[in-house]
PDBML (XML) file of the C-alpha atoms, coordinates in Angstrom:
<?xml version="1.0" encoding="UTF-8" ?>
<PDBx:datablock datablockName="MODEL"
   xmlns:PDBx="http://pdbml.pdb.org/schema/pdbx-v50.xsd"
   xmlns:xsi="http://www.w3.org/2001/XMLSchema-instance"
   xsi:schemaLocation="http://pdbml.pdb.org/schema/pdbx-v50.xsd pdbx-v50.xsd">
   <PDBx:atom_siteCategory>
      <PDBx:atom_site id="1">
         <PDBx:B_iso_or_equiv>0.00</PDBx:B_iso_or_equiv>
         <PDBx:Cartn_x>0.000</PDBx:Cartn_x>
         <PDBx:Cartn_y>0.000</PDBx:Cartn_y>
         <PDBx:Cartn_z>0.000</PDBx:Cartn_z>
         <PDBx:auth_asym_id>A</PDBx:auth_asym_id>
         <PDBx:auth_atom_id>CA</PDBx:auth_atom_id>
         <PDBx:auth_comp_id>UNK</PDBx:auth_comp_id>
         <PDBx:auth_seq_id>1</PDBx:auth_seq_id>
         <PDBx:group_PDB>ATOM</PDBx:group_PDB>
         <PDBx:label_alt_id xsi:nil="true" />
         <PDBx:label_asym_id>A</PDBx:label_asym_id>
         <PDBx:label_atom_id>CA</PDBx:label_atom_id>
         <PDBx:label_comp_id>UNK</PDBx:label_comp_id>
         <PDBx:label_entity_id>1</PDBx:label_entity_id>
         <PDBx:label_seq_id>1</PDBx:label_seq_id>
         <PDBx:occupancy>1.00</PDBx:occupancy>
         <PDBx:pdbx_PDB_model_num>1</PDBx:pdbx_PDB_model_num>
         <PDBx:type_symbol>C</PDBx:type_symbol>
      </PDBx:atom_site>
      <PDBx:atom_site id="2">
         <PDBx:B_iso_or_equiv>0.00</PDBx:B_iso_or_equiv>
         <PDBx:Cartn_x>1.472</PDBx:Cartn_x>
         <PDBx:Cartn_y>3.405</PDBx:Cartn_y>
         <PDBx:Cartn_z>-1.061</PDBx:Cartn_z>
         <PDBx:auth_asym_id>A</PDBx:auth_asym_id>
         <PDBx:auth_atom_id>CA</PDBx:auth_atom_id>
         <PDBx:auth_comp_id>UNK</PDBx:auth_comp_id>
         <PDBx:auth_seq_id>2</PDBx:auth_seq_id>
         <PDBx:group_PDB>ATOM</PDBx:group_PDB>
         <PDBx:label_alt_id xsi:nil="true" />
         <PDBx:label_asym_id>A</PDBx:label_asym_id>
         <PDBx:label_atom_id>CA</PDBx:label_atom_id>
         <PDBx:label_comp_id>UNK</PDBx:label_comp_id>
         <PDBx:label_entity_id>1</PDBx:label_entity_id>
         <PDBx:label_seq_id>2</PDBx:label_seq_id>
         <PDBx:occupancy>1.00</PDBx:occupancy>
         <PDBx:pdbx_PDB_model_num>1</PDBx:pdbx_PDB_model_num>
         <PDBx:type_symbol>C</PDBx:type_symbol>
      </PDBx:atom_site>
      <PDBx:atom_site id="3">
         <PDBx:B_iso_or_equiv>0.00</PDBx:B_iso_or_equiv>
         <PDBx:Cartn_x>0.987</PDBx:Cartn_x>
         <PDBx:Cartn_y>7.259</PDBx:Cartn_y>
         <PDBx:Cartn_z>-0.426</PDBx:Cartn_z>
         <PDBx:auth_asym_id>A</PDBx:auth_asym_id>
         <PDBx:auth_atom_id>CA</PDBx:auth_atom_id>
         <PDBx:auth_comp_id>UNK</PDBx:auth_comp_id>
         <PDBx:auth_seq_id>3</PDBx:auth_seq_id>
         <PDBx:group_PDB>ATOM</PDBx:group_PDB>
         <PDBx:label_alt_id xsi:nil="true" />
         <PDBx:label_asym_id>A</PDBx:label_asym_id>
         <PDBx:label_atom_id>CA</PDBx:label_atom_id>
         <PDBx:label_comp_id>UNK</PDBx:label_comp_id>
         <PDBx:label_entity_id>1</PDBx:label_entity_id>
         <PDBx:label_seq_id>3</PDBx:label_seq_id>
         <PDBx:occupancy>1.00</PDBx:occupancy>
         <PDBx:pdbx_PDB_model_num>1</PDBx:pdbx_PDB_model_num>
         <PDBx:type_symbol>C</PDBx:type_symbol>
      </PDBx:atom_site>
      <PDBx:atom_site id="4">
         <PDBx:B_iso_or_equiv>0.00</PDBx:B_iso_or_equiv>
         <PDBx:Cartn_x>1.083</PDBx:Cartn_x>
         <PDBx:Cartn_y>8.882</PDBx:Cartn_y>
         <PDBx:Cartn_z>-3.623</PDBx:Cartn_z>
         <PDBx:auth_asym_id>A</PDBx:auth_asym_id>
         <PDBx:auth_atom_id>CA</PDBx:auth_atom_id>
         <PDBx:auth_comp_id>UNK</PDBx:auth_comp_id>
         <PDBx:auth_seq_id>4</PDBx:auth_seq_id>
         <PDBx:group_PDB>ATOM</PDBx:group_PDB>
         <PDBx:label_alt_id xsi:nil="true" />
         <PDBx:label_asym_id>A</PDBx:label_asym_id>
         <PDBx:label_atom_id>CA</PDBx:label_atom_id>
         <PDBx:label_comp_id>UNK</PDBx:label_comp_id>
         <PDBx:label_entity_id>1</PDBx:label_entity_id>
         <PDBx:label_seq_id>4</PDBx:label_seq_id>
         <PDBx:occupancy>1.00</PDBx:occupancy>
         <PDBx:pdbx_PDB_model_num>1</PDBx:pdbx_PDB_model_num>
         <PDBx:type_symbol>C</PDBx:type_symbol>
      </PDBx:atom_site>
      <PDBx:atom_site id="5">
         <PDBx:B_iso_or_equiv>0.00</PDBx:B_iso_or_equiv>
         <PDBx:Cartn_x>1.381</PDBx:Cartn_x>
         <PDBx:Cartn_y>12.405</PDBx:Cartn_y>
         <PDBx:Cartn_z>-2.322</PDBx:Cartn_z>
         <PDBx:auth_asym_id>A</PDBx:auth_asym_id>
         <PDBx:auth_atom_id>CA</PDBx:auth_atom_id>
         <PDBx:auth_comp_id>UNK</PDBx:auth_comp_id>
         <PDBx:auth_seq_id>5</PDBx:auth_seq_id>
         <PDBx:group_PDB>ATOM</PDBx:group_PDB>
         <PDBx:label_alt_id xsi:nil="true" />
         <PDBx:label_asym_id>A</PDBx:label_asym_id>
         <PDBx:label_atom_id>CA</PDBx:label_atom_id>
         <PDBx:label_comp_id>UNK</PDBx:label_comp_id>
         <PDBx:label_entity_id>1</PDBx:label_entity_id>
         <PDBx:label_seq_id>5</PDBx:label_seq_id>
         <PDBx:occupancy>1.00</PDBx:occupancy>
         <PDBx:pdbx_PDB_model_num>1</PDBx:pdbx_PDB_model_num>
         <PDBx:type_symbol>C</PDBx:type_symbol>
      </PDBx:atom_site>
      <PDBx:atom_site id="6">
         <PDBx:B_iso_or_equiv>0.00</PDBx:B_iso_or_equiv>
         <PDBx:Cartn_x>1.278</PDBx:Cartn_x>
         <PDBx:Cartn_y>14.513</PDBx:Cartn_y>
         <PDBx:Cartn_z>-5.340</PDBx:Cartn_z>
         <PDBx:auth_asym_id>A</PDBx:auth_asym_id>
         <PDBx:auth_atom_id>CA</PDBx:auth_atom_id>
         <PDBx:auth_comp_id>UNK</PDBx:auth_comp_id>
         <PDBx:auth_seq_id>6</PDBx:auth_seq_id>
         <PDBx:group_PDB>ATOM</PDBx:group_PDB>
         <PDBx:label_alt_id xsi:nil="true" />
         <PDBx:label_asym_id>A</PDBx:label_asym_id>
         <PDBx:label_atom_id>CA</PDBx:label_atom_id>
         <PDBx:label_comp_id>UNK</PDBx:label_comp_id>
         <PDBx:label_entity_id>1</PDBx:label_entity_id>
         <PDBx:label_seq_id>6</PDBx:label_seq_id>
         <PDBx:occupancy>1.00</PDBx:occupancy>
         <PDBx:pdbx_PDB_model_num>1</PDBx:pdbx_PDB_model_num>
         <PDBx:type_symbol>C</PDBx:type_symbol>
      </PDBx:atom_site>
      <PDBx:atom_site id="7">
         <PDBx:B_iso_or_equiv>0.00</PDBx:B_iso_or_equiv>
         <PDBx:Cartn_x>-1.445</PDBx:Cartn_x>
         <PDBx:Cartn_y>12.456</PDBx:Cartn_y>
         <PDBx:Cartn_z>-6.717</PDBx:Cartn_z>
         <PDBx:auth_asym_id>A</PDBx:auth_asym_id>
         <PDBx:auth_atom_id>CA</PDBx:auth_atom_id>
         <PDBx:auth_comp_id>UNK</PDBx:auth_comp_id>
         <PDBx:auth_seq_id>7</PDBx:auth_seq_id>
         <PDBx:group_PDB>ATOM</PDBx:group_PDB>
         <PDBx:label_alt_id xsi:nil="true" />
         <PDBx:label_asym_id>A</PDBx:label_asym_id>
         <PDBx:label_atom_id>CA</PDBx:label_atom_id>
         <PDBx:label_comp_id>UNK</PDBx:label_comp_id>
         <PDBx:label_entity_id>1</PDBx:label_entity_id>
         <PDBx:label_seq_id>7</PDBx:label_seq_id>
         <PDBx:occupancy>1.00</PDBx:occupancy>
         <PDBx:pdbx_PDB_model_num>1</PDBx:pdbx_PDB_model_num>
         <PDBx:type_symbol>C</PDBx:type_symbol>
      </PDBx:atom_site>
      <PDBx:atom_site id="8">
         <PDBx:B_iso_or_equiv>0.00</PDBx:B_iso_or_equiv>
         <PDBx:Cartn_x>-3.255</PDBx:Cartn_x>
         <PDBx:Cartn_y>12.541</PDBx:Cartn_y>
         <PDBx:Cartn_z>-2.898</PDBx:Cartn_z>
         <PDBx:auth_asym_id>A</PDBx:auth_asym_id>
         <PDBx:auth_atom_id>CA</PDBx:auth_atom_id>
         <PDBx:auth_comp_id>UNK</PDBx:auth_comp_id>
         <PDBx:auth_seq_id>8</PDBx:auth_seq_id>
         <PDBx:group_PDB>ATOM</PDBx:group_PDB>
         <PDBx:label_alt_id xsi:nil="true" />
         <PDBx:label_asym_id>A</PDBx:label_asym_id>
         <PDBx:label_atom_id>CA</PDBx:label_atom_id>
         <PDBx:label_comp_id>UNK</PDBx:label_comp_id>
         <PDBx:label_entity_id>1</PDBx:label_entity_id>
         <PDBx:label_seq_id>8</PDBx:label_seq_id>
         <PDBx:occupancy>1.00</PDBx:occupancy>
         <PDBx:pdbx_PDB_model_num>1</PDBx:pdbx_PDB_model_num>
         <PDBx:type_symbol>C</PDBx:type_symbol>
      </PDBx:atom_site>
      <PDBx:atom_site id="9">
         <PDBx:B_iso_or_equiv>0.00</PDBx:B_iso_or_equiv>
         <PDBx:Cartn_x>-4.164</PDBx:Cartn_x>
         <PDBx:Cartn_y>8.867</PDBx:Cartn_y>
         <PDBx:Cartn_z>-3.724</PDBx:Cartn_z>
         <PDBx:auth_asym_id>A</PDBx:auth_asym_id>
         <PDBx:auth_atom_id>CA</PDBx:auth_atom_id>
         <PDBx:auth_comp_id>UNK</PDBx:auth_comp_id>
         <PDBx:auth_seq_id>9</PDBx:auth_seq_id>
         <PDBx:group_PDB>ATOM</PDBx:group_PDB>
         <PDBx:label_alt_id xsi:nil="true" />
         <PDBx:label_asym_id>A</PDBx:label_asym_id>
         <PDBx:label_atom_id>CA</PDBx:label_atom_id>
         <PDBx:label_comp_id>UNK</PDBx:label_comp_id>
         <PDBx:label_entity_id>1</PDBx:label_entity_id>
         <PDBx:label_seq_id>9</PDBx:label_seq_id>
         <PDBx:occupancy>1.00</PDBx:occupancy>
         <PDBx:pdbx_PDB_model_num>1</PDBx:pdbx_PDB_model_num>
         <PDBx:type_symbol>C</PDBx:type_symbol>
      </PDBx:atom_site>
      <PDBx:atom_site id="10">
         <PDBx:B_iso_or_equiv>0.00</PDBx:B_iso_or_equiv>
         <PDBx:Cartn_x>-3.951</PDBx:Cartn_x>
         <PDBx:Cartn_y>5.545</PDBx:Cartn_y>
         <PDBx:Cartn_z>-1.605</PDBx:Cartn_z>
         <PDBx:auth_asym_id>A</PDBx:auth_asym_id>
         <PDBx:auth_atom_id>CA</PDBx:auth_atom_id>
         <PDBx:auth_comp_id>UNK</PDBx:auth_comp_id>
         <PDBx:auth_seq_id>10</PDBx:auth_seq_id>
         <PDBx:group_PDB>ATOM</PDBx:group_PDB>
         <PDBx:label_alt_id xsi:nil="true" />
         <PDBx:label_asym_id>A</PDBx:label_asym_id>
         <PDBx:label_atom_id>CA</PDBx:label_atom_id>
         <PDBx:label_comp_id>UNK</PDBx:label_comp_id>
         <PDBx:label_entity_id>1</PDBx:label_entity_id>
         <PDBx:label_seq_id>10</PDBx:label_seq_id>
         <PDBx:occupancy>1.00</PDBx:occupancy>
         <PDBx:pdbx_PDB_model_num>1</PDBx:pdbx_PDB_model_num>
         <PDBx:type_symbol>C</PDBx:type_symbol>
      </PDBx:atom_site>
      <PDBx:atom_site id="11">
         <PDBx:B_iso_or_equiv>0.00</PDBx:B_iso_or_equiv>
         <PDBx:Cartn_x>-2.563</PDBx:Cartn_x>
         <PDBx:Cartn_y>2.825</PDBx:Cartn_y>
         <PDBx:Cartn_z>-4.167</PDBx:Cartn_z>
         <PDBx:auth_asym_id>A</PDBx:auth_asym_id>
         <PDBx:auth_atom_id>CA</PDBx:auth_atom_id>
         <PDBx:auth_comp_id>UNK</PDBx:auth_comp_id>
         <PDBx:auth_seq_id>11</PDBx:auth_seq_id>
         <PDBx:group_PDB>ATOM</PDBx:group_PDB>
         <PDBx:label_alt_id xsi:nil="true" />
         <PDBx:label_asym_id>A</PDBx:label_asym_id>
         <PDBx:label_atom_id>CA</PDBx:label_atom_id>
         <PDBx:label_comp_id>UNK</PDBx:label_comp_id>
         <PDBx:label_entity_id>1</PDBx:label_entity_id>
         <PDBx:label_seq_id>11</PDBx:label_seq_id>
         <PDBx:occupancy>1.00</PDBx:occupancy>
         <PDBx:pdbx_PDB_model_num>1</PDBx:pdbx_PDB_model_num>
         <PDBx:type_symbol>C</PDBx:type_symbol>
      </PDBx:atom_site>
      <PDBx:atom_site id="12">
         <PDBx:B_iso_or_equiv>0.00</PDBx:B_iso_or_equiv>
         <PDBx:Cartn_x>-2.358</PDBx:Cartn_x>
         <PDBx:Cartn_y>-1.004</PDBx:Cartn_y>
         <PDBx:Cartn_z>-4.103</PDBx:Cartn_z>
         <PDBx:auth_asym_id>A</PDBx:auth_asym_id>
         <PDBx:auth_atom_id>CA</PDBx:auth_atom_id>
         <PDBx:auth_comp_id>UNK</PDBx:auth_comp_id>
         <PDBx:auth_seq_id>12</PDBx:auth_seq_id>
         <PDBx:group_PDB>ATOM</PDBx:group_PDB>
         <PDBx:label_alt_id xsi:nil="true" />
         <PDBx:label_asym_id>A</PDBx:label_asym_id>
         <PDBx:label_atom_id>CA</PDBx:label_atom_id>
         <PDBx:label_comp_id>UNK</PDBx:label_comp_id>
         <PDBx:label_entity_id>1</PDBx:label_entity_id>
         <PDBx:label_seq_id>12</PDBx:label_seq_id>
         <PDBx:occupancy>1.00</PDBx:occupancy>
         <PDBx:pdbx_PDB_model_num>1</PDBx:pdbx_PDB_model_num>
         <PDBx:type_symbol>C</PDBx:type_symbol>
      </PDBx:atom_site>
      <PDBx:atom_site id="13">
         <PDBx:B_iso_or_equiv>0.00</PDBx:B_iso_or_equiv>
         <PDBx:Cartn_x>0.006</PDBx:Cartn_x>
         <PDBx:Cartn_y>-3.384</PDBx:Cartn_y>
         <PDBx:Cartn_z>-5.768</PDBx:Cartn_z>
         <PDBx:auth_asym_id>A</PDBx:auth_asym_id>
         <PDBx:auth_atom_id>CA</PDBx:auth_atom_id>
         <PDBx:auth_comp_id>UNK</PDBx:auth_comp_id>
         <PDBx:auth_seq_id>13</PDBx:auth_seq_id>
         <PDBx:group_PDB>ATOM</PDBx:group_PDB>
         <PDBx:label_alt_id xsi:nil="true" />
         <PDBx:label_asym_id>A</PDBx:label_asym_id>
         <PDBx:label_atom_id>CA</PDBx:label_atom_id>
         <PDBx:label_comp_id>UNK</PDBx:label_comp_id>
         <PDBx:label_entity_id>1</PDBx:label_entity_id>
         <PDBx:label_seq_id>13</PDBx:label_seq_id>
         <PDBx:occupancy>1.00</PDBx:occupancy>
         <PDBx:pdbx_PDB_model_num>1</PDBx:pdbx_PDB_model_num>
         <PDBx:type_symbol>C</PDBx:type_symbol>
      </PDBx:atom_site>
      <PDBx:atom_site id="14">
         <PDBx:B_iso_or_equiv>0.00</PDBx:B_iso_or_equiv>
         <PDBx:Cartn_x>-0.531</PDBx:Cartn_x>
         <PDBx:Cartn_y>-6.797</PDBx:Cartn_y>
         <PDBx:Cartn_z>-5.710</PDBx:Cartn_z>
         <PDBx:auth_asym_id>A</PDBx:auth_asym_id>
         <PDBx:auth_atom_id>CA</PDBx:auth_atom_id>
         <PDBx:auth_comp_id>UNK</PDBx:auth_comp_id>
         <PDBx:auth_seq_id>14</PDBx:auth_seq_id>
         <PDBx:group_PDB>ATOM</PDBx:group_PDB>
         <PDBx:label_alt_id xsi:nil="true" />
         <PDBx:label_asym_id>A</PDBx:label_asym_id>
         <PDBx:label_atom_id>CA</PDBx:label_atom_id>
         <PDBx:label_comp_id>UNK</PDBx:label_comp_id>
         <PDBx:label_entity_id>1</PDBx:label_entity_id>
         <PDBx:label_seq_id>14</PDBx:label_seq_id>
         <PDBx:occupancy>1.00</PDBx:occupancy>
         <PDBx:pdbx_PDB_model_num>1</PDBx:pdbx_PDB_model_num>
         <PDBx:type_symbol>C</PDBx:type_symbol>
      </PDBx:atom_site>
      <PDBx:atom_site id="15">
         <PDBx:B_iso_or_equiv>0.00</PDBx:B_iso_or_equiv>
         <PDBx:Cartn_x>1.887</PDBx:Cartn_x>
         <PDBx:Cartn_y>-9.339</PDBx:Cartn_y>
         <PDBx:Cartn_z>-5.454</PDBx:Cartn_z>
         <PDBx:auth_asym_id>A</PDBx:auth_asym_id>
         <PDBx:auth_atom_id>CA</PDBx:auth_atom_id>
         <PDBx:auth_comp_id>UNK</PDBx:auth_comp_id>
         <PDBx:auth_seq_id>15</PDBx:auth_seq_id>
         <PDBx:group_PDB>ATOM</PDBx:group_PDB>
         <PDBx:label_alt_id xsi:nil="true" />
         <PDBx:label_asym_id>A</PDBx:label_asym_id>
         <PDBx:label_atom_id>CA</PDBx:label_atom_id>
         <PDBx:label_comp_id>UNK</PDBx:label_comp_id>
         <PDBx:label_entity_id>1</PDBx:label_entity_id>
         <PDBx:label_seq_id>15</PDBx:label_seq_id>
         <PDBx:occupancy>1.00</PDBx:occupancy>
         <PDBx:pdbx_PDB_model_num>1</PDBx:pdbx_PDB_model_num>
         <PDBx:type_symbol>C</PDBx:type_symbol>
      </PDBx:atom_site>
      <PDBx:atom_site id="16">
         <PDBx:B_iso_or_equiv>0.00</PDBx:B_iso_or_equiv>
         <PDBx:Cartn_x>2.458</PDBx:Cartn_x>
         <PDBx:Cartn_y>-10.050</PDBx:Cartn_y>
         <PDBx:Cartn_z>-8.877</PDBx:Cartn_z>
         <PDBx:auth_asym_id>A</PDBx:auth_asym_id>
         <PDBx:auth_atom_id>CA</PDBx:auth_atom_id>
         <PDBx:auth_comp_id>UNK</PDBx:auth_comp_id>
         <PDBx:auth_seq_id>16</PDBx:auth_seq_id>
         <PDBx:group_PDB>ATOM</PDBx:group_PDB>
         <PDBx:label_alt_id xsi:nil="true" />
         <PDBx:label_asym_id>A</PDBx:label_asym_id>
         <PDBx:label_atom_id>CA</PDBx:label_atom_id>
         <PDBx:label_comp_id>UNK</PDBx:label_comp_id>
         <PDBx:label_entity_id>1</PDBx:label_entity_id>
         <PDBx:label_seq_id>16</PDBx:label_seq_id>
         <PDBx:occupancy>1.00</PDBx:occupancy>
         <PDBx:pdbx_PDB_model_num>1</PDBx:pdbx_PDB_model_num>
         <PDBx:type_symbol>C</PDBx:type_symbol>
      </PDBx:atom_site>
      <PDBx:atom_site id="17">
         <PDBx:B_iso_or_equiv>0.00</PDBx:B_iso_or_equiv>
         <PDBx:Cartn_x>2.524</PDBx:Cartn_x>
         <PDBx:Cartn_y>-5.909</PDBx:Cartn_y>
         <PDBx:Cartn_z>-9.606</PDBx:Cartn_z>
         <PDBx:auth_asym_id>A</PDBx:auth_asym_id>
         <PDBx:auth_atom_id>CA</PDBx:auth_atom_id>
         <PDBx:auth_comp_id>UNK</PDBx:auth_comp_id>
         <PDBx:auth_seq_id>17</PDBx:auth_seq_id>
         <PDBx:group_PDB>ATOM</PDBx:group_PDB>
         <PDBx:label_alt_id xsi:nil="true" />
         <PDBx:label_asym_id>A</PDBx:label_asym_id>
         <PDBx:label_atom_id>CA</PDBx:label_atom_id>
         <PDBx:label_comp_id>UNK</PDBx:label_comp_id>
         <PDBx:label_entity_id>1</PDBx:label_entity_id>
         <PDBx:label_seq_id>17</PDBx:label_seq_id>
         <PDBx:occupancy>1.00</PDBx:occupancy>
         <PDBx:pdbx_PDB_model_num>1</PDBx:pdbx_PDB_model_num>
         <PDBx:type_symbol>C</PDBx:type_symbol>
      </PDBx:atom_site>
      <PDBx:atom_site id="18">
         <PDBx:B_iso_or_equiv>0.00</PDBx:B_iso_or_equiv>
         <PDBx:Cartn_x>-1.157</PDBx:Cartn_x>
         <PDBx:Cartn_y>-4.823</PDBx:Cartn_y>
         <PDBx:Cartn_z>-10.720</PDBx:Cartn_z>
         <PDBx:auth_asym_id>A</PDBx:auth_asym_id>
         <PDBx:auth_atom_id>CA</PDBx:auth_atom_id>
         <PDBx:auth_comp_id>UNK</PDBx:auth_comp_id>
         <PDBx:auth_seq_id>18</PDBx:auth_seq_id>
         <PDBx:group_PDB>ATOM</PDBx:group_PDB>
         <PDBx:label_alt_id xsi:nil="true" />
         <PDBx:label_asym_id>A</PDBx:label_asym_id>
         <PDBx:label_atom_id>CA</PDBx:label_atom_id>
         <PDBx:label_comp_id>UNK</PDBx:label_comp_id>
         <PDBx:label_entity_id>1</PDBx:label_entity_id>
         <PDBx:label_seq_id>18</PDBx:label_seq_id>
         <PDBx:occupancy>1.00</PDBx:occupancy>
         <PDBx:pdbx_PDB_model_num>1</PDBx:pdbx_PDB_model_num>
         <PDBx:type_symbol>C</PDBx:type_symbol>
      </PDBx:atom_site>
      <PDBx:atom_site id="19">
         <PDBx:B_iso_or_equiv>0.00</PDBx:B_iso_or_equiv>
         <PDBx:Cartn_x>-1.411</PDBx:Cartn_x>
         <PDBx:Cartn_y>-1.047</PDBx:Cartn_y>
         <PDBx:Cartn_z>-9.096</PDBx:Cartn_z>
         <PDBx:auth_asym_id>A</PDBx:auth_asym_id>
         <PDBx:auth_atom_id>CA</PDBx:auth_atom_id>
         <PDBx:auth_comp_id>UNK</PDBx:auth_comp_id>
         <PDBx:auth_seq_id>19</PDBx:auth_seq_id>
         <PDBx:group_PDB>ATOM</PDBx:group_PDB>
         <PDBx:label_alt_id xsi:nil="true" />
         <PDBx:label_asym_id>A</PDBx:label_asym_id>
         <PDBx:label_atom_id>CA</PDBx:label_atom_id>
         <PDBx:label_comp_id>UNK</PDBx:label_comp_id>
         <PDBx:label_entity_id>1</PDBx:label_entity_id>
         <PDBx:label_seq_id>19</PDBx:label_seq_id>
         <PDBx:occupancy>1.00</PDBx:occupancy>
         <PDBx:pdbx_PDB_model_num>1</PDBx:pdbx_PDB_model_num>
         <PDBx:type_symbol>C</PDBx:type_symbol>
      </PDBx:atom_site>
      <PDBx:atom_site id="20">
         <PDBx:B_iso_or_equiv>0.00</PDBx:B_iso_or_equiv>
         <PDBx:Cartn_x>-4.810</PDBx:Cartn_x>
         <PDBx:Cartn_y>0.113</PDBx:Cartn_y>
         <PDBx:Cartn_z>-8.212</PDBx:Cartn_z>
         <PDBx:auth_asym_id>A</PDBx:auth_asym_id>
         <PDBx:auth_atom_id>CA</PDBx:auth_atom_id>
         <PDBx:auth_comp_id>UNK</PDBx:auth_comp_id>
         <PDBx:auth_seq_id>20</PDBx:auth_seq_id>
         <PDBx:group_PDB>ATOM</PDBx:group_PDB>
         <PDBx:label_alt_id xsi:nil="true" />
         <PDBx:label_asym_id>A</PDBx:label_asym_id>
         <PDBx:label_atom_id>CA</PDBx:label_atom_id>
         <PDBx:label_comp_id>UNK</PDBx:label_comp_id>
         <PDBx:label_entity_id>1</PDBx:label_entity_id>
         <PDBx:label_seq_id>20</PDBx:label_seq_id>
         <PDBx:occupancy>1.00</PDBx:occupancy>
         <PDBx:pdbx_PDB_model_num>1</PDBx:pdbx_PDB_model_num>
         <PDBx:type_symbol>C</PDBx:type_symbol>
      </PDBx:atom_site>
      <PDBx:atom_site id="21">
         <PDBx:B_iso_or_equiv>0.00</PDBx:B_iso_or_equiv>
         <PDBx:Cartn_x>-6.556</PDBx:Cartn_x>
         <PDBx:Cartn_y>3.092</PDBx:Cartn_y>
         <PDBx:Cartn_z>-6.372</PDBx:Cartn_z>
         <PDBx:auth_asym_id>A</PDBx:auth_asym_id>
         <PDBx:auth_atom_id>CA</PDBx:auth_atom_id>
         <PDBx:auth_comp_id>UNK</PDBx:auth_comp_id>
         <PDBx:auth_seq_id>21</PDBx:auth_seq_id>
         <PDBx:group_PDB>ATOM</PDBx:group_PDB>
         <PDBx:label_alt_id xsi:nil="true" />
         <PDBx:label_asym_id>A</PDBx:label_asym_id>
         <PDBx:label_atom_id>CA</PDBx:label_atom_id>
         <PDBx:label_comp_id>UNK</PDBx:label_comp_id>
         <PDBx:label_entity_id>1</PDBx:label_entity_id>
         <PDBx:label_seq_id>21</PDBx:label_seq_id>
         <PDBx:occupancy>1.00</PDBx:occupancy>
         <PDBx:pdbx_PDB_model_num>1</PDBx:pdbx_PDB_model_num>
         <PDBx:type_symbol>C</PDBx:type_symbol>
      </PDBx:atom_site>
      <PDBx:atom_site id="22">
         <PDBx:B_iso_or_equiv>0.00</PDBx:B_iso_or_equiv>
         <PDBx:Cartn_x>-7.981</PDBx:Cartn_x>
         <PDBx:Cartn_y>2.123</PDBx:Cartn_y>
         <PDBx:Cartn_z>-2.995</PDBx:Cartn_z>
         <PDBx:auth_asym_id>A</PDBx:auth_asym_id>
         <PDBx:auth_atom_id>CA</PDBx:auth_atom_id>
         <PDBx:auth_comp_id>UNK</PDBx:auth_comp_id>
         <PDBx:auth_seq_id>22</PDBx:auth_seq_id>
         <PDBx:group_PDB>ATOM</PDBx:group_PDB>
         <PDBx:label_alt_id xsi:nil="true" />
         <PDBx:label_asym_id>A</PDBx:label_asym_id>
         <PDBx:label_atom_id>CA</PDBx:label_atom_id>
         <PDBx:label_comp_id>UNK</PDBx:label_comp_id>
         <PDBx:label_entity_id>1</PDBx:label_entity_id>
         <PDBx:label_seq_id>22</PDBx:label_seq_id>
         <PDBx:occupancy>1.00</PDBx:occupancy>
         <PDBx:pdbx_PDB_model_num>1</PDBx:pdbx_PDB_model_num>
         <PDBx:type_symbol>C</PDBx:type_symbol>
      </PDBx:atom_site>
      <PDBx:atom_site id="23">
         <PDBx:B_iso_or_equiv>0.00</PDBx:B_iso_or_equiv>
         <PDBx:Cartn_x>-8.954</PDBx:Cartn_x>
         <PDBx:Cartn_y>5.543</PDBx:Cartn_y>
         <PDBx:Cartn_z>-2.294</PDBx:Cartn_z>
         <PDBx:auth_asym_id>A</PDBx:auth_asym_id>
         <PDBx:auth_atom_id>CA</PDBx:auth_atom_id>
         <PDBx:auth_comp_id>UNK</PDBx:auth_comp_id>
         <PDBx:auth_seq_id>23</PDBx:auth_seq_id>
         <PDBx:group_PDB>ATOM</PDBx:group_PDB>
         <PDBx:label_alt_id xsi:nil="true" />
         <PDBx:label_asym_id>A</PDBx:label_asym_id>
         <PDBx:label_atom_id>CA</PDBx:label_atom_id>
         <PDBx:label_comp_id>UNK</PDBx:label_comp_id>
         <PDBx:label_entity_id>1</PDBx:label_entity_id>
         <PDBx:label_seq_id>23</PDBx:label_seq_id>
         <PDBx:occupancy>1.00</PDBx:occupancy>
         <PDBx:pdbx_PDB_model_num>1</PDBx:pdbx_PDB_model_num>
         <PDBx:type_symbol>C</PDBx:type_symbol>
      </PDBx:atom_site>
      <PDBx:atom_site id="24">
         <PDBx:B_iso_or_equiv>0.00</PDBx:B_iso_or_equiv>
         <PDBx:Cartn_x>-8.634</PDBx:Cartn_x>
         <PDBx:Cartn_y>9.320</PDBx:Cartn_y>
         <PDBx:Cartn_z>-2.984</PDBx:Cartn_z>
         <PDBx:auth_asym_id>A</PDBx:auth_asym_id>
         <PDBx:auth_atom_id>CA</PDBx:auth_atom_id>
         <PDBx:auth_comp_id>UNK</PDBx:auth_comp_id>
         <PDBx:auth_seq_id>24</PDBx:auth_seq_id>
         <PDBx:group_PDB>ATOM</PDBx:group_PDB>
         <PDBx:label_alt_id xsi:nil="true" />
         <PDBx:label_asym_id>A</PDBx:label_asym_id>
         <PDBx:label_atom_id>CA</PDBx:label_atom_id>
         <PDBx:label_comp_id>UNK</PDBx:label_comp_id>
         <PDBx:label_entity_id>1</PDBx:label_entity_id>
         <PDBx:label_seq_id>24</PDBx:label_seq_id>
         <PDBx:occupancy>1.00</PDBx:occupancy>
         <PDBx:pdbx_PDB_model_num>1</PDBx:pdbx_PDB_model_num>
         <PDBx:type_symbol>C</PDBx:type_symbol>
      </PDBx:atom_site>
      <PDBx:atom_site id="25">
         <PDBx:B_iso_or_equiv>0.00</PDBx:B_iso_or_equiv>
         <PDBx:Cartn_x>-9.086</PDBx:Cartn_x>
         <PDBx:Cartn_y>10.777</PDBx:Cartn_y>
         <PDBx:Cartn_z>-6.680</PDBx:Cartn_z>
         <PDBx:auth_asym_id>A</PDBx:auth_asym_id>
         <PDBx:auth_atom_id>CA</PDBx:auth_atom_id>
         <PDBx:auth_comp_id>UNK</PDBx:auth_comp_id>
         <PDBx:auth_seq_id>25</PDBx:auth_seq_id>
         <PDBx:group_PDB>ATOM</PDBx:group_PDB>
         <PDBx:label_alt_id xsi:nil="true" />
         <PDBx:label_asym_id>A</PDBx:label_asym_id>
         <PDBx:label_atom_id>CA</PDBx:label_atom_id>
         <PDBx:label_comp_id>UNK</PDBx:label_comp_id>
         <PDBx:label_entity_id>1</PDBx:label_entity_id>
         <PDBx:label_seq_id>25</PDBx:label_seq_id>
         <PDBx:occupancy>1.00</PDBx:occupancy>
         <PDBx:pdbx_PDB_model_num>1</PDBx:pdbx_PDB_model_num>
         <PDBx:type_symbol>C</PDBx:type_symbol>
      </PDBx:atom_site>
   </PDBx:atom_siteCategory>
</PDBx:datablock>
């Protein structure tokens, strides 16, 4: 689970590396 500050997003990546958005726009 990451902060992506500048894009004030909460991201997921999976084990095998498929990034999502878990929340935030």
């Amino acid at each position: 689970f990451v902060t992506d500050s500048l894009n004030h997003a909460i991201r997921k990546i999976t084990p095998g590396g498929s990034v999502s958005t878990i929340a935030g726009l």
